[in-house]
N, C-alpha and C. Protein backbone atom coordinates (compact mmCIF):
# COMPACT_ATOMS: atom_id res chain seq x y z
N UNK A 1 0.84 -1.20 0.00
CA UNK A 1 0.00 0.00 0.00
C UNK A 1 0.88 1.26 0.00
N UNK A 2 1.76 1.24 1.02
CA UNK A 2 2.84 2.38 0.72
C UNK A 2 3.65 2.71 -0.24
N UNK A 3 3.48 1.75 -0.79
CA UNK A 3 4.75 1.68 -1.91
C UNK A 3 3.64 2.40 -3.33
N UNK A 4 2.59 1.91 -3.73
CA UNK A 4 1.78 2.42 -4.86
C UNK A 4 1.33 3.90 -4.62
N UNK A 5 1.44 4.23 -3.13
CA UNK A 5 1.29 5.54 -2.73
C UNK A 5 2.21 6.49 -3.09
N UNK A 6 3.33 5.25 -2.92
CA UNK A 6 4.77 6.45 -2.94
C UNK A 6 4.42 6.87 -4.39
N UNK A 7 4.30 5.90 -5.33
CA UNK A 7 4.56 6.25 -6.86
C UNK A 7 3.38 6.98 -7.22
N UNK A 8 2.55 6.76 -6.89
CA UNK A 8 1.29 8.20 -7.02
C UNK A 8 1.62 8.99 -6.31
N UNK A 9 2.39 9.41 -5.51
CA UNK A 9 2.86 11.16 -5.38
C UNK A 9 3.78 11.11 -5.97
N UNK A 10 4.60 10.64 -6.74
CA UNK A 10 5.65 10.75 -7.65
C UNK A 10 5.53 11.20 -8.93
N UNK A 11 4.32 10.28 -9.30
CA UNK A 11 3.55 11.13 -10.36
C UNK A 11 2.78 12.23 -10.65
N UNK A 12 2.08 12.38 -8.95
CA UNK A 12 1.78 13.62 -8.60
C UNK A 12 3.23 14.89 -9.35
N UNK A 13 3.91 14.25 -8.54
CA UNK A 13 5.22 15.63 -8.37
C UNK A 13 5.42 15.73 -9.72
N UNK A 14 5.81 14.87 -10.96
CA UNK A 14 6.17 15.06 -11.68
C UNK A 14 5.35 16.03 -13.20
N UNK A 15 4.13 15.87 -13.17
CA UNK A 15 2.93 16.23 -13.41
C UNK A 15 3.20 17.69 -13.11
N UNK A 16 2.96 18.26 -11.67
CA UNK A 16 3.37 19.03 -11.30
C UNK A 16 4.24 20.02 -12.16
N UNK A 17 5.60 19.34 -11.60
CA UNK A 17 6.66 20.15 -12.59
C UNK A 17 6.60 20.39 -14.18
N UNK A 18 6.21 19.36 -14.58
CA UNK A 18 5.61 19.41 -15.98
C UNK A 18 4.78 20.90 -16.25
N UNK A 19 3.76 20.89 -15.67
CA UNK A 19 3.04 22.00 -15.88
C UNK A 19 3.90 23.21 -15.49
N UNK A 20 4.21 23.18 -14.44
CA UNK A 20 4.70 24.33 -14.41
C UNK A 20 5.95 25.20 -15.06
N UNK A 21 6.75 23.79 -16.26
CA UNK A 21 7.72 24.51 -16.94
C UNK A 21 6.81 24.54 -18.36
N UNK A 22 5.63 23.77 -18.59
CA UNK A 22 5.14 24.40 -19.71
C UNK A 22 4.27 25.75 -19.74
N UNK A 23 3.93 26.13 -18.16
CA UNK A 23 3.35 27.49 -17.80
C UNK A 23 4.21 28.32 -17.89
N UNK A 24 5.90 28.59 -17.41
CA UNK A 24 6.48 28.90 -17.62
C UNK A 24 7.50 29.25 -19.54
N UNK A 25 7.24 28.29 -20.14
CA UNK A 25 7.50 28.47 -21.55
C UNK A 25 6.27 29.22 -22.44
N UNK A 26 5.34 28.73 -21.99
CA UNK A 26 3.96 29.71 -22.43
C UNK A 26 4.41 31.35 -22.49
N UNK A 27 4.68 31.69 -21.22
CA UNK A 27 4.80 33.10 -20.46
C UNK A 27 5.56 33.77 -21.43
N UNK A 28 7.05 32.61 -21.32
CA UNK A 28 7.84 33.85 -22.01
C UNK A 28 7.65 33.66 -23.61
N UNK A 29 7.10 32.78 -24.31
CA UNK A 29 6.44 32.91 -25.49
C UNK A 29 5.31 33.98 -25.46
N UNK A 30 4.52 34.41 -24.75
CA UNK A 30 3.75 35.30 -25.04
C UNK A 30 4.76 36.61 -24.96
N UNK A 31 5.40 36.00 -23.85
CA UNK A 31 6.32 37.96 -23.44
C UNK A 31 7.03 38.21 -24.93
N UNK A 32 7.25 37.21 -25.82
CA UNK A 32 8.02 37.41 -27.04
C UNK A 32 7.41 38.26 -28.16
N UNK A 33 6.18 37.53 -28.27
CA UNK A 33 5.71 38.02 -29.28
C UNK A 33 5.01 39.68 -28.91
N UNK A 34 4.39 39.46 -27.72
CA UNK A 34 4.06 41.46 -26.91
C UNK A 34 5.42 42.02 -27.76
N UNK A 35 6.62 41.35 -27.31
CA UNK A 35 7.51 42.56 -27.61
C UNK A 35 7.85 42.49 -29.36
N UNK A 36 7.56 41.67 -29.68
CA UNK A 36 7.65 41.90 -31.11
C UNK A 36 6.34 43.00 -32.01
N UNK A 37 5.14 42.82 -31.58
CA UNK A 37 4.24 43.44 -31.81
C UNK A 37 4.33 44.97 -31.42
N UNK A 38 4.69 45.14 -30.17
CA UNK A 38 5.69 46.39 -29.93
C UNK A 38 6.19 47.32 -30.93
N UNK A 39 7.23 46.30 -31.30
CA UNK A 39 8.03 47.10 -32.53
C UNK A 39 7.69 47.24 -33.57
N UNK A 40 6.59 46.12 -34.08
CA UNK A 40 6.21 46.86 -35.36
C UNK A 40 5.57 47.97 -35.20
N UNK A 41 4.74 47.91 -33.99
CA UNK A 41 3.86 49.24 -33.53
C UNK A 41 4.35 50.74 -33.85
N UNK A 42 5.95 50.50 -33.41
CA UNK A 42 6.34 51.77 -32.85
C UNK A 42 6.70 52.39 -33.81
């Protein structure tokens, strides 16, 4: 029982991190293109 637990919070965690470096690559893909749109603006 402990042991299938362990690996479902493992997968928990990993899941986790997952998202949060594809939330993180999102971000600065949007921050890219703001600043490209920027410049054609200006």
């Amino acid at each position: 029982m402990d042991y299938s637990f362990g690996n479902a919070h493992v997968e928990v965690e990993k899941n986790f991190t997952k998202n949060e470096q594809v939330k993180a690559t999102v971000k600065a893909v949007a921050e890219k293109i703001k600043e490209k749109e920027e410049k054609d603006n200006a």
